[in-house]
PDB file of N, CA and C in Angstrom:
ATOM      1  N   UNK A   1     -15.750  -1.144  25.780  1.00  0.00           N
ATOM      2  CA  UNK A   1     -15.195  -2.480  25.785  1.00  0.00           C
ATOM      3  C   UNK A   1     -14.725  -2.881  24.386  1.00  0.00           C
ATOM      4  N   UNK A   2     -15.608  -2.729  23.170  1.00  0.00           N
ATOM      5  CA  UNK A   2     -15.078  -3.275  22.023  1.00  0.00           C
ATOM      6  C   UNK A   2     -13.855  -2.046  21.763  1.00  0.00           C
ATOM      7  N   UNK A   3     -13.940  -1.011  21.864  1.00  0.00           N
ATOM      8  CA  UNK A   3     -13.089   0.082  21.805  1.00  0.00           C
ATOM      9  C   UNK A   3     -11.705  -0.614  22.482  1.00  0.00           C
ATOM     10  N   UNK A   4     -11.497  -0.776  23.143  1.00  0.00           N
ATOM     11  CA  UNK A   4     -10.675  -1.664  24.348  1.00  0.00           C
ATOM     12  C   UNK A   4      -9.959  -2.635  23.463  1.00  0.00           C
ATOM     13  N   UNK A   5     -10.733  -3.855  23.076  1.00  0.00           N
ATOM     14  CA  UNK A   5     -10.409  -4.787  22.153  1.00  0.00           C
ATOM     15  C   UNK A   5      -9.759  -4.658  20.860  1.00  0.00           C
ATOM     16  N   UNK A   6     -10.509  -3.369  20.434  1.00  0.00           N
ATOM     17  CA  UNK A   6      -9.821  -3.560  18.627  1.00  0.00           C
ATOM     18  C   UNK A   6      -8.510  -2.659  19.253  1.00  0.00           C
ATOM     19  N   UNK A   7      -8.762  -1.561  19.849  1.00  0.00           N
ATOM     20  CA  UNK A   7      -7.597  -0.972  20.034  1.00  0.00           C
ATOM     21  C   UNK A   7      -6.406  -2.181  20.561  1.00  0.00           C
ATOM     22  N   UNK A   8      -6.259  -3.352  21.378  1.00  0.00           N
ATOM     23  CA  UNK A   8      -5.719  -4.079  21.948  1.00  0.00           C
ATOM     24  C   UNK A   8      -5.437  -5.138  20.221  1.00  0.00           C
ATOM     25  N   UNK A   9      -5.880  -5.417  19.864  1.00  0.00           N
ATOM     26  CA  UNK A   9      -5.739  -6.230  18.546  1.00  0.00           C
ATOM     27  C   UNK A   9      -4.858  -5.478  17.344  1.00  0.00           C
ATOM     28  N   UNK A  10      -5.256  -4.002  17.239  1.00  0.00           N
ATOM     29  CA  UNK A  10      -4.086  -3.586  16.751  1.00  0.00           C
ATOM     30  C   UNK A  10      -2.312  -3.060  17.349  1.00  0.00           C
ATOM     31  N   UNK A  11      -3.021  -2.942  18.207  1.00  0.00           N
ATOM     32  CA  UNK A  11      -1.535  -2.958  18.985  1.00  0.00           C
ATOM     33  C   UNK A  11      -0.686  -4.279  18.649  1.00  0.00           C
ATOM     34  N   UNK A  12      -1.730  -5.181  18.954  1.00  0.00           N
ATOM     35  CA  UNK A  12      -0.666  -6.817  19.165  1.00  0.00           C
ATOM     36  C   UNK A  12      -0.003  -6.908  17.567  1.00  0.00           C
ATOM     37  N   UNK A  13      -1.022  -6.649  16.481  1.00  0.00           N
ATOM     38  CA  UNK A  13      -0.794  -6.788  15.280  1.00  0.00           C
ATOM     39  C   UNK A  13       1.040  -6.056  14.892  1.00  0.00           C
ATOM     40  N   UNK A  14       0.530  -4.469  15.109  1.00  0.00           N
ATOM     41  CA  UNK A  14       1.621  -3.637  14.740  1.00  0.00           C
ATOM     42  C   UNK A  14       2.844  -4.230  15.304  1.00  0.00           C
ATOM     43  N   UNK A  15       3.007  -4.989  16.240  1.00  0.00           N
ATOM     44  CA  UNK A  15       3.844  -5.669  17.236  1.00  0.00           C
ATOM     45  C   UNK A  15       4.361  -6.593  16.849  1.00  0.00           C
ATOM     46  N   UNK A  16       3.692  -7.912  16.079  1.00  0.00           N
ATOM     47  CA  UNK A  16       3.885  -8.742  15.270  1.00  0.00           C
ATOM     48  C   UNK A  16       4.938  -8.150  14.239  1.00  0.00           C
ATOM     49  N   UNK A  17       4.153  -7.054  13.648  1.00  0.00           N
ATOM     50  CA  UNK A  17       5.130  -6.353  12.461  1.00  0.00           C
ATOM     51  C   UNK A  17       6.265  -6.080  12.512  1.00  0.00           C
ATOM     52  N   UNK A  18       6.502  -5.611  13.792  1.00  0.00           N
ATOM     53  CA  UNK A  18       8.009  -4.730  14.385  1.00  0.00           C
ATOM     54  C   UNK A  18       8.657  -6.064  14.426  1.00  0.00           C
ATOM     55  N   UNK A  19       8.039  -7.314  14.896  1.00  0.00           N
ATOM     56  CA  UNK A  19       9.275  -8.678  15.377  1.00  0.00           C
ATOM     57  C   UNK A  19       9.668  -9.247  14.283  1.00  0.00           C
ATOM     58  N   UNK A  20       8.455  -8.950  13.369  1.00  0.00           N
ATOM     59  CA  UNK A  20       9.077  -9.646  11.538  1.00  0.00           C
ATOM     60  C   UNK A  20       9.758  -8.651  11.146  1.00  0.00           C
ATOM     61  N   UNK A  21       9.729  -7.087  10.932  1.00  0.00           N
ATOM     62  CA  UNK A  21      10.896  -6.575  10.475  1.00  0.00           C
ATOM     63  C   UNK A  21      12.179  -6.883  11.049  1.00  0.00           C
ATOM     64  N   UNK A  22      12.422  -6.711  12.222  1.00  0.00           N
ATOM     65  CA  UNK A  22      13.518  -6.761  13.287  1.00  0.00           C
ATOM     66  C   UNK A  22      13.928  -8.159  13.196  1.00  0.00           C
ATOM     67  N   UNK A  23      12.918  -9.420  12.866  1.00  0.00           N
ATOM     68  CA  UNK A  23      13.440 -10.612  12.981  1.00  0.00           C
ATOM     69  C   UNK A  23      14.146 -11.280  11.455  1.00  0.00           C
ATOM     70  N   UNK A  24      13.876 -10.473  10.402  1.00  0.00           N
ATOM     71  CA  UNK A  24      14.443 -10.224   9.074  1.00  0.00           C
ATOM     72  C   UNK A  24      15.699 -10.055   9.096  1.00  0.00           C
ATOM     73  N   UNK A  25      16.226  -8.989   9.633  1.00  0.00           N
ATOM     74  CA  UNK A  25      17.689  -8.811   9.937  1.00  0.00           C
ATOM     75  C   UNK A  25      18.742  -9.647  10.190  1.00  0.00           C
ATOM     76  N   UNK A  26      18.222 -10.403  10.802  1.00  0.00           N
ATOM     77  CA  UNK A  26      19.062 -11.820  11.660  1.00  0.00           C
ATOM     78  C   UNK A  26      18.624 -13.396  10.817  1.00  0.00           C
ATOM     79  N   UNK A  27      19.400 -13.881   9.509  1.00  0.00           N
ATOM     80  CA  UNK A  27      18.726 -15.018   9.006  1.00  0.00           C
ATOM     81  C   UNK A  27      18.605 -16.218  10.081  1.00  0.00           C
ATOM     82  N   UNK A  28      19.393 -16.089  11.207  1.00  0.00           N
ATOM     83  CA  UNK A  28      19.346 -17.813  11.987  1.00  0.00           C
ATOM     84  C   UNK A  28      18.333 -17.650  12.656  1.00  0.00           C
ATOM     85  N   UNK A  29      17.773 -16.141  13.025  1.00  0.00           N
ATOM     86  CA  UNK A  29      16.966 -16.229  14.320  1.00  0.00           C
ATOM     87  C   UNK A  29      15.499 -16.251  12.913  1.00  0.00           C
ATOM     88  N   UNK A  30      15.262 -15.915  12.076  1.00  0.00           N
ATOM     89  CA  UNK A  30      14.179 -15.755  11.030  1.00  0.00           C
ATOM     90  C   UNK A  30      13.671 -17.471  10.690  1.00  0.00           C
ATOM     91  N   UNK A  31      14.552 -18.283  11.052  1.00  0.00           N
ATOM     92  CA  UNK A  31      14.171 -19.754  11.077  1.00  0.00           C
ATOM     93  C   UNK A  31      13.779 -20.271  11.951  1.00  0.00           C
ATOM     94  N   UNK A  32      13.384 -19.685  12.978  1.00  0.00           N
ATOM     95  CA  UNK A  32      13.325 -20.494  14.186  1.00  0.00           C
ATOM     96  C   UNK A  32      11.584 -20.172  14.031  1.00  0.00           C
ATOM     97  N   UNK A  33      10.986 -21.060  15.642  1.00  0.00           N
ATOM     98  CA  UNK A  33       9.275 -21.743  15.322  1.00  0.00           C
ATOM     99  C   UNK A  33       8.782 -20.189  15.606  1.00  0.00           C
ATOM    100  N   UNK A  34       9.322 -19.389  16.063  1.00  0.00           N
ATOM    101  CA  UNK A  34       8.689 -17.765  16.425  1.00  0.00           C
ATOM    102  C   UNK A  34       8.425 -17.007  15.425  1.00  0.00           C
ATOM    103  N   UNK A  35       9.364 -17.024  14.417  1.00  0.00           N
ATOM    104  CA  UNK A  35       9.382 -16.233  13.676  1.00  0.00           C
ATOM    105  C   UNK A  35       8.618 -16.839  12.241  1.00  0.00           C
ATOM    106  N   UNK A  36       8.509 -17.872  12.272  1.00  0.00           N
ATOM    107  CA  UNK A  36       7.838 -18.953  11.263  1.00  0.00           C
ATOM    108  C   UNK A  36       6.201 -18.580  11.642  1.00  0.00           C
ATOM    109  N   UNK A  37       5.907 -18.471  13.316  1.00  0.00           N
ATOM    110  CA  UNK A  37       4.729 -18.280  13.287  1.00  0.00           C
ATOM    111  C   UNK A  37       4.239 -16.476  13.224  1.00  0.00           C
ATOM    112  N   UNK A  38       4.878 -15.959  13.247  1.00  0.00           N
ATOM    113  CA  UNK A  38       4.968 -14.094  13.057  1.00  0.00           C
ATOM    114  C   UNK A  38       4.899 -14.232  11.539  1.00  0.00           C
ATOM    115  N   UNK A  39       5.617 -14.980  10.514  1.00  0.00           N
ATOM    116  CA  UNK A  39       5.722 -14.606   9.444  1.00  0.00           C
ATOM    117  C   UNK A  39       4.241 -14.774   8.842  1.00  0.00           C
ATOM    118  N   UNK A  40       3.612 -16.129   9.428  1.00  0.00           N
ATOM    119  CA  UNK A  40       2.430 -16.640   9.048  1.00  0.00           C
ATOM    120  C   UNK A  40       1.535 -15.757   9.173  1.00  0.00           C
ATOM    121  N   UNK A  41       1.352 -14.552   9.954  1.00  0.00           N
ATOM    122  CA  UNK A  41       0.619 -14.339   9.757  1.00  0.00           C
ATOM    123  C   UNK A  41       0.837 -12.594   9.489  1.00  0.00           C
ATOM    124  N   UNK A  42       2.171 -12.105   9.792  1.00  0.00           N
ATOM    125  CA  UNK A  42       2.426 -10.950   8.604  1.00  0.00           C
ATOM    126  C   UNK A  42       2.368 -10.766   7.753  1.00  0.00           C
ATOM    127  N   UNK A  43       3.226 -11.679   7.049  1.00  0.00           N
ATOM    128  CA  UNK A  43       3.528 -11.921   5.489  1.00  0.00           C
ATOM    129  C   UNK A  43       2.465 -11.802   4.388  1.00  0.00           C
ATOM    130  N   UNK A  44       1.059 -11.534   4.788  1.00  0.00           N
ATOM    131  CA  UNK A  44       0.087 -11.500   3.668  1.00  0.00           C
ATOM    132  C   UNK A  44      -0.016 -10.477   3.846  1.00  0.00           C
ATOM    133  N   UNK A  45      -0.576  -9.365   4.814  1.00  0.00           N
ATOM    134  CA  UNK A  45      -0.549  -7.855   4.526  1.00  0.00           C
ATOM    135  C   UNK A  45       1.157  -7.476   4.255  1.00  0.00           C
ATOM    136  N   UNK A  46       1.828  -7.910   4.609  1.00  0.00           N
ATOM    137  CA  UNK A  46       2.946  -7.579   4.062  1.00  0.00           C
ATOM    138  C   UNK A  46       3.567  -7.482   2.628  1.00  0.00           C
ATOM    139  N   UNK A  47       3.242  -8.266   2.509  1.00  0.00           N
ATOM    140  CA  UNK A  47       3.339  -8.558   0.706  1.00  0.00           C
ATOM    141  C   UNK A  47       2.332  -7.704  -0.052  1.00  0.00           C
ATOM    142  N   UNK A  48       0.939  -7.223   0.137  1.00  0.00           N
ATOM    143  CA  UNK A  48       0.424  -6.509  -0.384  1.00  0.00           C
ATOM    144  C   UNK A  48       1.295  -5.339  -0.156  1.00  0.00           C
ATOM    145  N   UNK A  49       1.846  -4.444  -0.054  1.00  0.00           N
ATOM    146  CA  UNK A  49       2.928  -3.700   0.283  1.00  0.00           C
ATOM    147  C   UNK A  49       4.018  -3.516  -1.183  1.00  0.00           C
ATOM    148  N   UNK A  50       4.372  -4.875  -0.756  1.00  0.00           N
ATOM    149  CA  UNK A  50       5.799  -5.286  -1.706  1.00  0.00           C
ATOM    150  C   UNK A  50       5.621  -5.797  -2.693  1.00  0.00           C
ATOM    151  N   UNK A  51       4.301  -5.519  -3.359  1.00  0.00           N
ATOM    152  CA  UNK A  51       4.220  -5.776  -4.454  1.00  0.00           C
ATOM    153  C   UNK A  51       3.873  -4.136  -5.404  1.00  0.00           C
ATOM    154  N   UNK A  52       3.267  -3.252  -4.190  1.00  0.00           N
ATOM    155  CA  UNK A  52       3.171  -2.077  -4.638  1.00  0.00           C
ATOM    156  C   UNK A  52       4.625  -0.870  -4.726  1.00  0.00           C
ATOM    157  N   UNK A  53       5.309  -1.556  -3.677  1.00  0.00           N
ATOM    158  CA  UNK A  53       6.849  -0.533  -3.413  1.00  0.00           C
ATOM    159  C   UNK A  53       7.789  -1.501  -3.468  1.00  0.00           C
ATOM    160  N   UNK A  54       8.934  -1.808  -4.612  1.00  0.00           N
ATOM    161  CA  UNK A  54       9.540  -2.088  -4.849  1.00  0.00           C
ATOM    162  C   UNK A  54      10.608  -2.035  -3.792  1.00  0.00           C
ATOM    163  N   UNK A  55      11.639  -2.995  -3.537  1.00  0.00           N
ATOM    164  CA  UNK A  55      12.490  -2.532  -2.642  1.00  0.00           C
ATOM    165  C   UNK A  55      13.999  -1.655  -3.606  1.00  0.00           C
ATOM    166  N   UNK A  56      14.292  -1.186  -2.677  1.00  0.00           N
ATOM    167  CA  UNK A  56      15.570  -0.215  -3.561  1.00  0.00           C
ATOM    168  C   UNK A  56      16.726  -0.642  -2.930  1.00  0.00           C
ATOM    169  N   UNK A  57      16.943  -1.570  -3.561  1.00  0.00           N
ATOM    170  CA  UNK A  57      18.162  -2.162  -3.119  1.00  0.00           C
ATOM    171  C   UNK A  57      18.099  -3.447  -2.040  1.00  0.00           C
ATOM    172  N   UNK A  58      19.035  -2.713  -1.226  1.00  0.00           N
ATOM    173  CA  UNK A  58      18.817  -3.563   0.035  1.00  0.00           C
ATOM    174  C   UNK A  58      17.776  -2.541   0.963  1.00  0.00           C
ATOM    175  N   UNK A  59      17.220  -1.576   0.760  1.00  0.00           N
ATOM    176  CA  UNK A  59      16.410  -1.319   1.455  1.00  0.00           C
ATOM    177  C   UNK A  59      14.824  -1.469   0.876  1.00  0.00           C
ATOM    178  N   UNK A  60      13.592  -2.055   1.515  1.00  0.00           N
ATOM    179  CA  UNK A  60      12.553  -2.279   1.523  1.00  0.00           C
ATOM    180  C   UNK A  60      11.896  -1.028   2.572  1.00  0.00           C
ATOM    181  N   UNK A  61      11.099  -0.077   1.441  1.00  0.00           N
ATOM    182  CA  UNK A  61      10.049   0.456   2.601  1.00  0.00           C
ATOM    183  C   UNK A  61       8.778   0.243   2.765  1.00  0.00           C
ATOM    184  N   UNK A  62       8.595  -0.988   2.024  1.00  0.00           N
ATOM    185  CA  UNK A  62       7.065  -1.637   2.224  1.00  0.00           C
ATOM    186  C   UNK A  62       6.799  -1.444   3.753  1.00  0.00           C
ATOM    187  N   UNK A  63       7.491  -1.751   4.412  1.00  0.00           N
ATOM    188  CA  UNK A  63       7.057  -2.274   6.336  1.00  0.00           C
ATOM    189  C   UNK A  63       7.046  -0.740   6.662  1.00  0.00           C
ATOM    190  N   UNK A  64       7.454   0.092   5.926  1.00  0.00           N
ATOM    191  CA  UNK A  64       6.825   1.625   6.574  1.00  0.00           C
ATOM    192  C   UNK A  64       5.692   2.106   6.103  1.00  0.00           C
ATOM    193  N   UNK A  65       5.379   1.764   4.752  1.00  0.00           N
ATOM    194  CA  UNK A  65       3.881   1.981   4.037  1.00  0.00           C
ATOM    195  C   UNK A  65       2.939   1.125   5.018  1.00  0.00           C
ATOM    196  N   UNK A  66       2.960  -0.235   5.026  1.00  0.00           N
ATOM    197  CA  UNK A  66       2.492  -1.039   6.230  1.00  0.00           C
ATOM    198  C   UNK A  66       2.190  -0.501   7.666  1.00  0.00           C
ATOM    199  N   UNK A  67       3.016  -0.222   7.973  1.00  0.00           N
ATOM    200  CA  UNK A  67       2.684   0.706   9.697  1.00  0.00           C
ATOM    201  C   UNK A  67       2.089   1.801   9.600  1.00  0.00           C
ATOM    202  N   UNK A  68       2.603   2.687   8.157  1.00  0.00           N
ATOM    203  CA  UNK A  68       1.482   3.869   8.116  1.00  0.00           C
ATOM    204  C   UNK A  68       0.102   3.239   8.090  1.00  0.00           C
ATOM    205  N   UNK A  69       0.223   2.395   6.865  1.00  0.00           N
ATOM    206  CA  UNK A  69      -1.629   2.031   6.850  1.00  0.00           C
ATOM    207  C   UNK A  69      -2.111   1.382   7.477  1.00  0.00           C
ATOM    208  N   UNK A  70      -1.136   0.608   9.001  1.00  0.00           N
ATOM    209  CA  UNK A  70      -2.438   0.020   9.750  1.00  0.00           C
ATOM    210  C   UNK A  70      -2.628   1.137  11.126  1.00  0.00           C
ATOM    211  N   UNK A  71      -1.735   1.758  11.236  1.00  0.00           N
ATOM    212  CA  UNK A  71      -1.915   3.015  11.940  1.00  0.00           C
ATOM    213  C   UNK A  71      -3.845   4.037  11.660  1.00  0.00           C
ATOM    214  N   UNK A  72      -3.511   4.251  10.017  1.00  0.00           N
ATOM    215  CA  UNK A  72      -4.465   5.061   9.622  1.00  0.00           C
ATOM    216  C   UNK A  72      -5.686   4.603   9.955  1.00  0.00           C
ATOM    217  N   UNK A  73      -5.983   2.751   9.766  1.00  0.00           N
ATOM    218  CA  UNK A  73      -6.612   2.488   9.164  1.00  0.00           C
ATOM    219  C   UNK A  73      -7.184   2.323  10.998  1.00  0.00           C
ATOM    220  N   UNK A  74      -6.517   2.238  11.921  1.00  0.00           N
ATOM    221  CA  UNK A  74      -6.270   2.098  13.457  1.00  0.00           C
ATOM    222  C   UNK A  74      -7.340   2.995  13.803  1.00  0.00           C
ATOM    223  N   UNK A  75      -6.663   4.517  13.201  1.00  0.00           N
ATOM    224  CA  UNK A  75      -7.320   5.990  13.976  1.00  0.00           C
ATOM    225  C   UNK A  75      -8.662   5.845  13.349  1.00  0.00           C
ATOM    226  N   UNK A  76      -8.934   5.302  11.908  1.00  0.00           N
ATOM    227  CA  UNK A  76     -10.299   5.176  11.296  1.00  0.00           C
ATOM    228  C   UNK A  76     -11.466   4.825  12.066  1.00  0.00           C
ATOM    229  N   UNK A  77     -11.048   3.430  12.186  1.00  0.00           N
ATOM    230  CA  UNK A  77     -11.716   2.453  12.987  1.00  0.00           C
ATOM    231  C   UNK A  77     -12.008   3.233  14.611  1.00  0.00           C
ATOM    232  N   UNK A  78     -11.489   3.522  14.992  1.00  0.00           N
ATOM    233  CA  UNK A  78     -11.486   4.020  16.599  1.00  0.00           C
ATOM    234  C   UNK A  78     -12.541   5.147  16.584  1.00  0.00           C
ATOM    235  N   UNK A  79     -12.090   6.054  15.670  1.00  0.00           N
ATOM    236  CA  UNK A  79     -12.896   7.476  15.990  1.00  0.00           C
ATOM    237  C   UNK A  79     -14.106   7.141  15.460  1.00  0.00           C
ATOM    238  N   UNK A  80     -14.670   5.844  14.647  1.00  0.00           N
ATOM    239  CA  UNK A  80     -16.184   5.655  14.204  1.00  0.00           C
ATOM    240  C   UNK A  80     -16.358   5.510  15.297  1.00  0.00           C
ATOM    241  N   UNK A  81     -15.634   4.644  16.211  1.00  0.00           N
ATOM    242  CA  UNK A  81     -16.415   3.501  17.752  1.00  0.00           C
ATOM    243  C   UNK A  81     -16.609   4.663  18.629  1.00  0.00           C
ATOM    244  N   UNK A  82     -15.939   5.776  18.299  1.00  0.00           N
ATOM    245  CA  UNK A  82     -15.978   6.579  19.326  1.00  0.00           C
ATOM    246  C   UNK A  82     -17.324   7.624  19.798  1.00  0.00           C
TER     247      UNK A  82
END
């Protein structure tokens, strides 16, 4: 059951992530109350990121360092519960 849960909590999380990258792209839709509330609560592991990987240019690969490490940090967590 808790196995169930965290696995279900990171899913939703990584999910969050994908709608703030994807919702970045588009400035009109990045203003709206959805993405205001996605940012709220991405934007702090996110920024730990982007303060370590510079963006290069117009490209930012913080949000791929990000998905690697909540991935890792995913399989960590799981295989202790396991």
């Amino acid at each position: 059951m808790l196995f169930y849960i965290i696995s279900t909590l990171f899913t939703t999380y990584t999910f969050l992530l994908l709608v703030r990258v994807i919702g970045s792209w588009f400035p009109r839709f990045s203003q709206s109350r959805l993405m205001r509330f996605v940012a709220y609560y991405t934007d702090p592991y996110l920024n730990i990121f982007k303060k370590v990987i510079p963006p290069l240019g117009m490209l930012d690969l913080s949000p791929m360092a990000a998905f690697f490490s909540l991935q890792l940090i995913q399989g960590i967590i799981l295989t202790i519960l396991r």
